[in-house]
Protein backbone atom coordinates (compact mmCIF):
# COMPACT_ATOMS: atom_id res chain seq x y z
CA UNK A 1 -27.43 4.42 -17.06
CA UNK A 2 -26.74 1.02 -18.63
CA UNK A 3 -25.43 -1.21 -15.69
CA UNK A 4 -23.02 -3.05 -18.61
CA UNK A 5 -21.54 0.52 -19.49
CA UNK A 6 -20.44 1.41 -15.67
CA UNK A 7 -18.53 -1.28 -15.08
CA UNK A 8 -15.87 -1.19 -18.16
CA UNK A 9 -16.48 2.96 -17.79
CA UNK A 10 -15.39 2.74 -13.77
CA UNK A 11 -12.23 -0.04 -14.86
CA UNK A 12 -11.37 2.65 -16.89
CA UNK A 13 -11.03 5.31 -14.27
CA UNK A 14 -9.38 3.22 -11.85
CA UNK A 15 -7.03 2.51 -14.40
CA UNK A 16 -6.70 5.88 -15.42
CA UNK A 17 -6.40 7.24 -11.76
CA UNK A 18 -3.75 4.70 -11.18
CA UNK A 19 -1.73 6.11 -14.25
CA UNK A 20 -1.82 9.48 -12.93
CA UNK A 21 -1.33 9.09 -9.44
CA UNK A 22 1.45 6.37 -10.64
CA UNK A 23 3.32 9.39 -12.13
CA UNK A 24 3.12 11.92 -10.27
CA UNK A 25 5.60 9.84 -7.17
CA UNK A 26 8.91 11.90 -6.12
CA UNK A 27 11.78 10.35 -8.05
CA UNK A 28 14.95 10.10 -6.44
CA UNK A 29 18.68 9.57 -6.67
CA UNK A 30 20.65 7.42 -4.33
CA UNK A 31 24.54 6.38 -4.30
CA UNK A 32 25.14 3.41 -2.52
CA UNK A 33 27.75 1.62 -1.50
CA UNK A 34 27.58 -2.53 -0.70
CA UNK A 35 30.73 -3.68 2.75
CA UNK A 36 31.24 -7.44 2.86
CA UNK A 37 31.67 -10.83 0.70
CA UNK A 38 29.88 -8.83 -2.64
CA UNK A 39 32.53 -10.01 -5.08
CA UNK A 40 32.96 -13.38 -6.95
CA UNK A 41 28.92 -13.78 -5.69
CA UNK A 42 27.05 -12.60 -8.56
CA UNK A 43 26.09 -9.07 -6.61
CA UNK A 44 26.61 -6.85 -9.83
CA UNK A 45 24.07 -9.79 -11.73
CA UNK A 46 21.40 -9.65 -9.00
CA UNK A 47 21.55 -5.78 -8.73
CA UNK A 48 21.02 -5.41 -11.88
CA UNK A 49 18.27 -8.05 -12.18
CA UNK A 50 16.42 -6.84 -9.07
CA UNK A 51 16.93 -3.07 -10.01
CA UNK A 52 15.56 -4.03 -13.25
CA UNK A 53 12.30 -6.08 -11.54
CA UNK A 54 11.62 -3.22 -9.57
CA UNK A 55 11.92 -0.59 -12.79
CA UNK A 56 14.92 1.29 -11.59
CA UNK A 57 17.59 2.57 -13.18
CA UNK A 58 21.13 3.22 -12.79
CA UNK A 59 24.30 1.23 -12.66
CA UNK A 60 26.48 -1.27 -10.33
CA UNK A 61 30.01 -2.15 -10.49
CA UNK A 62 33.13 -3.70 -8.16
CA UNK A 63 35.44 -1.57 -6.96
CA UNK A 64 38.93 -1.78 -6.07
CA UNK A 65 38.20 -1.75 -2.48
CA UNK A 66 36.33 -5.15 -2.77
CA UNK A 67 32.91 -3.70 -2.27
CA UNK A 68 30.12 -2.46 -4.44
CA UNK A 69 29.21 0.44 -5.44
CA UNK A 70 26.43 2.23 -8.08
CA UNK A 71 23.65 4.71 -8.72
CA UNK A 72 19.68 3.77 -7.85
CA UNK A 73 17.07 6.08 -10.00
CA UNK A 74 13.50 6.14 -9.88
CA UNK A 75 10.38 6.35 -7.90
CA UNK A 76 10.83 6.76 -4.37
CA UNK A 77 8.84 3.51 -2.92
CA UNK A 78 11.01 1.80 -5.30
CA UNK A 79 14.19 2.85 -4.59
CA UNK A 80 13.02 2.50 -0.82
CA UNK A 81 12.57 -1.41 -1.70
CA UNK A 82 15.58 -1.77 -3.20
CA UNK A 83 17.81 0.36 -0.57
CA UNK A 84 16.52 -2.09 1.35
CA UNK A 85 17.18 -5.45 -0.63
CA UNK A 86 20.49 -3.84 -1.11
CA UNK A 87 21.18 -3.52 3.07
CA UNK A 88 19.61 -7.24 3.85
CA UNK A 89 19.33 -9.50 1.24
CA UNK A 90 22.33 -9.36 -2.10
CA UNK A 91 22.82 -12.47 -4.17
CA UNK A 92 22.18 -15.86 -2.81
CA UNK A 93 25.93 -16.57 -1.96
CA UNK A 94 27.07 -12.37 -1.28
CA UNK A 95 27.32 -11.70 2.93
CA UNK A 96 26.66 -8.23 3.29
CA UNK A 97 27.89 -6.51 6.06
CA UNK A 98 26.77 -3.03 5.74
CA UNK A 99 25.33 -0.59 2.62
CA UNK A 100 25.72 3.31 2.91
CA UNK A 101 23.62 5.53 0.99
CA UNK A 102 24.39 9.42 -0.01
CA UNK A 103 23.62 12.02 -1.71
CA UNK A 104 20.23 11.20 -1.75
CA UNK A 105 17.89 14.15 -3.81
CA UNK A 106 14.67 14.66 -6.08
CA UNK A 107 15.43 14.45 -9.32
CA UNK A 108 12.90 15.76 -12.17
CA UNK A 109 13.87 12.88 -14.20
CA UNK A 110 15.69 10.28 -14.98
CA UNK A 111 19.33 10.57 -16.08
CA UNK A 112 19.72 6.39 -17.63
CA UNK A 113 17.74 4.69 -19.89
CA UNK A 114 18.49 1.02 -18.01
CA UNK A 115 20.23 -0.58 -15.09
CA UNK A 116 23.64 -1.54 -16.22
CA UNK A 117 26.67 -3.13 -14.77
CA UNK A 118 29.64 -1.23 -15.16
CA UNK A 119 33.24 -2.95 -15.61
């Protein structure tokens, strides 16, 4: 075999192995719920933003309570990441105190099209 046709040939079965293994990850749904200085910071903004960077979806929004609560969506390494950016790191100003997570399942697919902050 050509030695210039097995490189671009094996690039494209990486890729293509990537795209398949890529898809085939759990998704999962995950409530959370954000304790401690989470409003007037930004939280919602940097949610969204980092739910966004990490190609979740779902939603975030304050609630009456003064915390934070919302919805994470997609594949399960990524809504591992940002279960944990939600328990440890917030907005640059927000001091979290604790984050509970529930009803936690497999979902087939998606139910949003985006991460959005809810008013």
């Amino acid at each position: 075999m050509n030695k210039s046709l097995l490189f671009p040939r094996l690039s494209l079965y990486i890729l293509l192995w990537k795209t398949v293994t890529m898809s085939t990850e759990q998704l999962l749904s995950v409530d959370y719920e954000v304790y401690g200085r989470v409003q007037g910071v930004f939280f919602r903004k940097y949610t969204q933003s980092e739910g966004k960077k990490l190609g979740l979806v779902g939603w975030v929004k304050n609630t009456s309570a003064g915390t934070v609560e919302g919805q994470l969506q997609g594949p399960a390494t990524k809504v591992r990441q940002m279960q944990e950016w939600l328990k440890t790191t917030g907005s640059p100003q927000s001091r979290i105190i604790k984050a509970d997570f529930s009803n936690e399942k497999e979902i087939e697919n998606v139910e949003f099209k985006d991460f959005k902050v809810v008013h």
